[in-house]
Protein backbone atom coordinates (compact mmCIF):
# COMPACT_ATOMS: atom_id res chain seq x y z
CA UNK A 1 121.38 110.06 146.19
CA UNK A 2 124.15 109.58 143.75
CA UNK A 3 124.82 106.26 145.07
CA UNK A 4 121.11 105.08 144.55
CA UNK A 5 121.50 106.56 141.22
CA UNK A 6 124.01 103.78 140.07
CA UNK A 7 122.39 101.24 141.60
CA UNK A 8 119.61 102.23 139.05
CA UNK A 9 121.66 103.07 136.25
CA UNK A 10 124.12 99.56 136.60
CA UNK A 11 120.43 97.67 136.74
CA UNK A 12 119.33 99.02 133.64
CA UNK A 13 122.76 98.36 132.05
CA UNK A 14 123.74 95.21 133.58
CA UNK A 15 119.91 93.27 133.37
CA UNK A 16 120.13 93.78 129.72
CA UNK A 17 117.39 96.32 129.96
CA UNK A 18 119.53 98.58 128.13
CA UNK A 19 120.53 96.55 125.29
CA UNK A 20 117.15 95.05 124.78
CA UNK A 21 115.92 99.02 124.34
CA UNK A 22 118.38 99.64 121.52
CA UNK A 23 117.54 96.75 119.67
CA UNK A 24 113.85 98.48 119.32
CA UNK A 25 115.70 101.92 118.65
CA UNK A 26 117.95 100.22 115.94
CA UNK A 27 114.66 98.99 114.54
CA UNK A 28 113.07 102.59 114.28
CA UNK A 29 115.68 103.60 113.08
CA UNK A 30 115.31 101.77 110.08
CA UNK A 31 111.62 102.74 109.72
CA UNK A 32 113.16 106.50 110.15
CA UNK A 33 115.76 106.42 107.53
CA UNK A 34 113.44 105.20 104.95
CA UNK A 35 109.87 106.93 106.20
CA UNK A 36 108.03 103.52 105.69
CA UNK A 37 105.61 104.12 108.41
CA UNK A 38 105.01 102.96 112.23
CA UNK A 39 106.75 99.79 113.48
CA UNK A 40 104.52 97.68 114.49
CA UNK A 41 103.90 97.15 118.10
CA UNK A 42 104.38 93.25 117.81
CA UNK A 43 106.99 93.06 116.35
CA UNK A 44 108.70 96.01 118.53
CA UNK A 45 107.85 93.87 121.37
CA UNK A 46 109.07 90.51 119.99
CA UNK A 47 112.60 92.44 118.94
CA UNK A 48 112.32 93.58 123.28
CA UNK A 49 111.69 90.22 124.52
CA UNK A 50 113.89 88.10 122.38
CA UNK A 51 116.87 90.24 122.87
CA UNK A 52 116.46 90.71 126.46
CA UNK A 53 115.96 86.66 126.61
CA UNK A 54 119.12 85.98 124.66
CA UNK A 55 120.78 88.04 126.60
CA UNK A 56 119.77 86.93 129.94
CA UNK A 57 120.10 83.45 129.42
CA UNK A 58 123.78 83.82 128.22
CA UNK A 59 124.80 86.52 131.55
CA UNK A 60 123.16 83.29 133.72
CA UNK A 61 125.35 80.89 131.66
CA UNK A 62 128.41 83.11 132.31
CA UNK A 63 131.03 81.69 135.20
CA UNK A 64 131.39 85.19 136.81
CA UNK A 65 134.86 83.36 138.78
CA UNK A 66 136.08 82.78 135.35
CA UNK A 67 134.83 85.87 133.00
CA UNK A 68 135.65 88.14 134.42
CA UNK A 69 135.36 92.23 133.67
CA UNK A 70 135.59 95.37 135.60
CA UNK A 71 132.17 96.41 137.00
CA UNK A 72 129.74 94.04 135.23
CA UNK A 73 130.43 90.24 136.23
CA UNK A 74 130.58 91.51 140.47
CA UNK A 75 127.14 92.71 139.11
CA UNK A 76 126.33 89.23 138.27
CA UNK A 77 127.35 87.31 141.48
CA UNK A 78 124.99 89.65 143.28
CA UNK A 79 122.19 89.72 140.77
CA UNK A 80 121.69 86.09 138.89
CA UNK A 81 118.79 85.62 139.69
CA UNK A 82 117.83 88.61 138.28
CA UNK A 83 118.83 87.02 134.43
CA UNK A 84 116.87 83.74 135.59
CA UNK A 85 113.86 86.15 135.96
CA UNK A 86 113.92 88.22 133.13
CA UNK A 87 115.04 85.35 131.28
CA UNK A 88 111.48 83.39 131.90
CA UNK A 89 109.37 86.48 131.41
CA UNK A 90 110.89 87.54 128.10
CA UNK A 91 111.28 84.07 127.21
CA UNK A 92 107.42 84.23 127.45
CA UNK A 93 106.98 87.69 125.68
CA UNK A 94 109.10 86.16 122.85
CA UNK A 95 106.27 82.76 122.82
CA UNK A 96 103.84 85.44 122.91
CA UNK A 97 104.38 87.64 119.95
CA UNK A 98 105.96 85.45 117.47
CA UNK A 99 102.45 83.65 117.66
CA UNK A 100 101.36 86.91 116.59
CA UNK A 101 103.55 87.25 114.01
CA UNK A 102 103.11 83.87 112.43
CA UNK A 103 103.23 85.38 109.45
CA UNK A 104 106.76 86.44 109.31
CA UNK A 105 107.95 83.10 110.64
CA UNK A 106 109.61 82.30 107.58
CA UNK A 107 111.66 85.51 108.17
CA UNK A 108 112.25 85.28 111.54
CA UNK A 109 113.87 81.74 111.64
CA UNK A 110 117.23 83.16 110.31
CA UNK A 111 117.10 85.51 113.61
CA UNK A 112 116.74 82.44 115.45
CA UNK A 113 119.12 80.16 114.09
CA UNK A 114 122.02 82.88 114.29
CA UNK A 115 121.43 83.65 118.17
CA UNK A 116 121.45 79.79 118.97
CA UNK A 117 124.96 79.76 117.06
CA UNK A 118 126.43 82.68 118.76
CA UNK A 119 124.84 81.15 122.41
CA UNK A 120 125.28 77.45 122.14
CA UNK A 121 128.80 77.16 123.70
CA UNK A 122 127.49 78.88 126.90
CA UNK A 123 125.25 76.03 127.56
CA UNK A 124 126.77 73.22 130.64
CA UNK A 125 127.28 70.36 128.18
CA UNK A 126 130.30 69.39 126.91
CA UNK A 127 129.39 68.94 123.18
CA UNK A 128 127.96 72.72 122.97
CA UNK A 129 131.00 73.81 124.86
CA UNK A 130 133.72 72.43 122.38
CA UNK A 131 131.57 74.39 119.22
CA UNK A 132 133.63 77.80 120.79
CA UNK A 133 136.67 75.94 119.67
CA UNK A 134 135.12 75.92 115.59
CA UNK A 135 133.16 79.02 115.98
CA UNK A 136 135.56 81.49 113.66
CA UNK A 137 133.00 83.68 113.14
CA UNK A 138 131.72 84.80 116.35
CA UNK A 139 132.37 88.17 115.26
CA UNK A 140 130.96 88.13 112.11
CA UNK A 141 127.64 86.23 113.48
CA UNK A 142 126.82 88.58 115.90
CA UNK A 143 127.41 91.91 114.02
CA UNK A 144 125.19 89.36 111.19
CA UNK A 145 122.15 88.24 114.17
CA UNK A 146 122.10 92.36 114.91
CA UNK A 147 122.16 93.36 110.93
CA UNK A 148 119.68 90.95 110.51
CA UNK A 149 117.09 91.49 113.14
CA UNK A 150 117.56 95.51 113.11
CA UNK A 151 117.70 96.34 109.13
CA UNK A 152 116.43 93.30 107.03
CA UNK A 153 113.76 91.71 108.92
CA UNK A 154 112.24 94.82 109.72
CA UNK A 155 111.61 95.23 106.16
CA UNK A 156 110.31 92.05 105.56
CA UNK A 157 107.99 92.64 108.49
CA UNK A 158 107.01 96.05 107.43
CA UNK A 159 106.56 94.04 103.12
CA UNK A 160 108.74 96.70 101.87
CA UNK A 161 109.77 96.08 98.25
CA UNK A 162 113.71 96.04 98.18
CA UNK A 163 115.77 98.52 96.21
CA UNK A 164 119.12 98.87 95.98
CA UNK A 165 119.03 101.55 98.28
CA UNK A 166 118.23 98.98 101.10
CA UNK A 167 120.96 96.39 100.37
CA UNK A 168 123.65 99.06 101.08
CA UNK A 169 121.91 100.22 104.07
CA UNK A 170 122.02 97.10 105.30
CA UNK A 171 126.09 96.49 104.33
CA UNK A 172 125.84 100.10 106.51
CA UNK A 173 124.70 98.92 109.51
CA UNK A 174 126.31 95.78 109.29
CA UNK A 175 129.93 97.30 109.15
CA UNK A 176 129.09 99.98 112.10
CA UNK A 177 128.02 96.66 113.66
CA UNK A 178 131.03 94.89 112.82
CA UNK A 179 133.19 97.17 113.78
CA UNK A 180 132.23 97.42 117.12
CA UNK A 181 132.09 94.05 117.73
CA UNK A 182 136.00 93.92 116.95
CA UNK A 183 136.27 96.50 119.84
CA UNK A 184 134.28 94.09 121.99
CA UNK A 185 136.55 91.36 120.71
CA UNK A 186 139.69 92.89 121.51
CA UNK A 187 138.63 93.23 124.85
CA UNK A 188 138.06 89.72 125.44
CA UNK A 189 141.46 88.40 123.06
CA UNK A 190 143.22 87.39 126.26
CA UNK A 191 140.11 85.18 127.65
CA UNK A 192 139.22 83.51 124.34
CA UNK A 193 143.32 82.80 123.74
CA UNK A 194 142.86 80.81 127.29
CA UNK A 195 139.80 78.96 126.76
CA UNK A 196 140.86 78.31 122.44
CA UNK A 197 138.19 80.33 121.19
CA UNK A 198 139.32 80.94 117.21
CA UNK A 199 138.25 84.55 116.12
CA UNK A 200 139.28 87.52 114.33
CA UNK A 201 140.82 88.93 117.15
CA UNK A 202 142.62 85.76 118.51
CA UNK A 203 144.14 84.71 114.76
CA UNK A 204 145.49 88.41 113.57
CA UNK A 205 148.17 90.77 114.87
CA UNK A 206 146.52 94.04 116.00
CA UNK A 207 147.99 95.64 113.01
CA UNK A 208 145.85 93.92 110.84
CA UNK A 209 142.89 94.10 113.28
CA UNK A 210 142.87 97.90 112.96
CA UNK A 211 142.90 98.12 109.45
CA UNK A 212 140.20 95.78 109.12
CA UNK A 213 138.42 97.79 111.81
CA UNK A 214 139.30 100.83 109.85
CA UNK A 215 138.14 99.65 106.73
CA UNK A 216 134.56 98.54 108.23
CA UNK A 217 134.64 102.28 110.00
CA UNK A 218 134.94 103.80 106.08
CA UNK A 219 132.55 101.29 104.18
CA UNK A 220 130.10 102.52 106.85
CA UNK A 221 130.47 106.55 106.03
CA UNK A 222 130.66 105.60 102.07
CA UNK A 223 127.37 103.58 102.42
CA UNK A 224 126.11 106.62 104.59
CA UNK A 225 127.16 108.92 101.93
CA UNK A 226 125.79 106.59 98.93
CA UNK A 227 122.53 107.13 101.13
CA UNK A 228 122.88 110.09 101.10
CA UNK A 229 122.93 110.29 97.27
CA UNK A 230 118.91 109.11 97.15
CA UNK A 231 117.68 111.93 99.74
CA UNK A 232 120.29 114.67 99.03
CA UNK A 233 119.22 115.42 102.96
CA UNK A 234 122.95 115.90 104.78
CA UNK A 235 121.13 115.31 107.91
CA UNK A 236 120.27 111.57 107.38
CA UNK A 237 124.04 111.61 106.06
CA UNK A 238 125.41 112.97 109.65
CA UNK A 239 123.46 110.54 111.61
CA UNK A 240 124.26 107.64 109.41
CA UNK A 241 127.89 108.46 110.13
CA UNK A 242 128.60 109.98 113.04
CA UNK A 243 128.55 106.74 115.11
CA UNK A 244 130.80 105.26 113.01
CA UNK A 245 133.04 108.84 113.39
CA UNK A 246 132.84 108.44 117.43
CA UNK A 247 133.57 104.54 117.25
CA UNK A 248 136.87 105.37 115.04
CA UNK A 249 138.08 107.80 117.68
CA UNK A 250 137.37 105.50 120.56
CA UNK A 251 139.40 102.84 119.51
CA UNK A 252 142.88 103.97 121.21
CA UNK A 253 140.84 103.81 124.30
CA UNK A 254 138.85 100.84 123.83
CA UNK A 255 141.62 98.92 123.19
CA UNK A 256 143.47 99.57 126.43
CA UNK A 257 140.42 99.75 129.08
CA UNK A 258 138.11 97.26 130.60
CA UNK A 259 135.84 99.81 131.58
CA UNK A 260 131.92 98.12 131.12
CA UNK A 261 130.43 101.42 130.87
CA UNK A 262 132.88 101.97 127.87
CA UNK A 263 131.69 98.78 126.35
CA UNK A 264 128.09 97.87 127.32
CA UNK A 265 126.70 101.87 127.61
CA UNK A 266 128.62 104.00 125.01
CA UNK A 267 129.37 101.55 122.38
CA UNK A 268 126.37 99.62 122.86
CA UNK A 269 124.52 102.99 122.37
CA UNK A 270 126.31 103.92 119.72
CA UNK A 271 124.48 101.01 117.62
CA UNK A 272 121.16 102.80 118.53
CA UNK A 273 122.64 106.46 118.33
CA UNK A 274 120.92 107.18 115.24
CA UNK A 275 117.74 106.29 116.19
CA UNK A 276 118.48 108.86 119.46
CA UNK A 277 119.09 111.46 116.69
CA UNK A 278 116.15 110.94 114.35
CA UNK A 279 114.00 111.20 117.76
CA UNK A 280 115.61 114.28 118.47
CA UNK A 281 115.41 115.75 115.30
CA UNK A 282 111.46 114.94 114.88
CA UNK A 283 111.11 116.82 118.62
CA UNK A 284 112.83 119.91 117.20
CA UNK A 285 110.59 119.40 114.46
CA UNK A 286 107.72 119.68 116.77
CA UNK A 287 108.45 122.44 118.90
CA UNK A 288 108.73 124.24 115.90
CA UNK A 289 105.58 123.69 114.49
């Protein structure tokens, strides 16, 4: 029984399932934090589909002989055609509903153009492969594809009127975001060293790394707390925070395993934590009632 239940929990994890789910939960999130209504169901399904497609495509792209983790690439061998699958249907569900949402095309190209940035080197040719070599940013484009999709386009989708109040909970998210992606970076310093990928992580000592980490980690709880100015509600404070609390004190560990559970469950789900706790917090609300 146990053993059928991590055959079913690495699927969910591994296909990008899991991933894809948090980029709707981010996206709720959002919606949550500012009460601006229901996310719409197209554009909840677009956010599914596109991230499960970018994802998928760039796990079939990987050389699991040559990038290598603990649990995740044996995974791969096993499962690619798995990716190649998902990757066509979701590539589909993406067609789908951005034709529905024709009107936020305008909106939605930035989206696009940062995921084919970030993905581009993965593709078999040999002028996409040599952009890893110029890509200094990878870091900062990801953490910016993940700000974008999650926090800003959701409010363009949803025609809210920007305040000031949603600028810095966007430079919230995106250093929560950020900071995890150095994690994720670290991680991977000794592969993109090999293969002269030019990042954060391969340019700096770790000394410097962790107090840039560190100072992403405290712009996150001061935007929280700014936040927390408008609603004077300590709850929205706490779970605007408290995954950038649990990422802090992860760190030592992060930085010394390989573990894929550590990386692609926990702090992958820390990005969507909030979301978890607004859910919870509206159940409670509920019952009560």
């Amino acid at each position: 029984m146990r053993a059928k239940g991590k055959i079913f929990f690495d699927f969910i994890i591994f296909s990008n399932l899991f991933i894809a789910c948090c980029a709707v939960a981010m996206c709720l999130c959002t919606v949550a934090v500012f009460n601006i209504g229901k996310l719409p169901a197209d554009y909840a399904a677009f956010v599914f589909f596109s991230t499960l497609s970018s994802y998928s495509i760039h796990w079939y792209l990987t050389n699991a002989d040559v990038e290598v983790t603990a649990s995740r690439t044996d995974w791969l061998r096993q499962h690619k055609r798995v990716h190649a699958a998902f990757f066509i249907i979701s590539a589909i569900g993406t067609v789908f509903f951005l034709v529905r949402l024709k009107a936020c095309w305008l909106y939605i190209l930035p989206a696009v153009g940062l995921t084919l940035m970030y993905t581009a080197p993965k593709f078999p040719h040999r002028i996409f492969r040599s952009l890893q070599r110029y890509i200094l940013g990878k870091t900062f484009l990801l953490a910016a594809m993940w700000t974008y999709v999650t926090t800003a386009l959701t409010f363009f989708v949803q025609q809210v009127t920007w305040q000031t109040r949603h600028y810095i909970y966007v430079a919230d998210r995106f250093a929560l975001i950020f900071a995890i992606c150095i994690l994720f970076d670290l991680r991977d310093k000794q592969f993109d060293k090999q293969t002269g990928v030019k990042s954060l992580v391969t340019i700096l000592p770790l000394e410097k790394i962790k107090i840039i980490f560190t100072v992403f980690i405290l712009v996150n709880i001061t935007g929280s707390y700014i936040l927390y100015t408008y609603t004077q509600d300590l709850i929205h404070f706490v779970f605007l925070a408290l995954p950038a609390v649990l990422t802090y004190l992860l760190y030592p560990f992060a930085i010394k395993s390989k573990n894929d559970y550590l990386f692609y469950f926990i702090l992958d789900g820390l990005m969507a934590l909030t979301s978890v706790m607004y859910f919870m917090k509206m159940v409670v609300e509920m019952y009560i009632r």
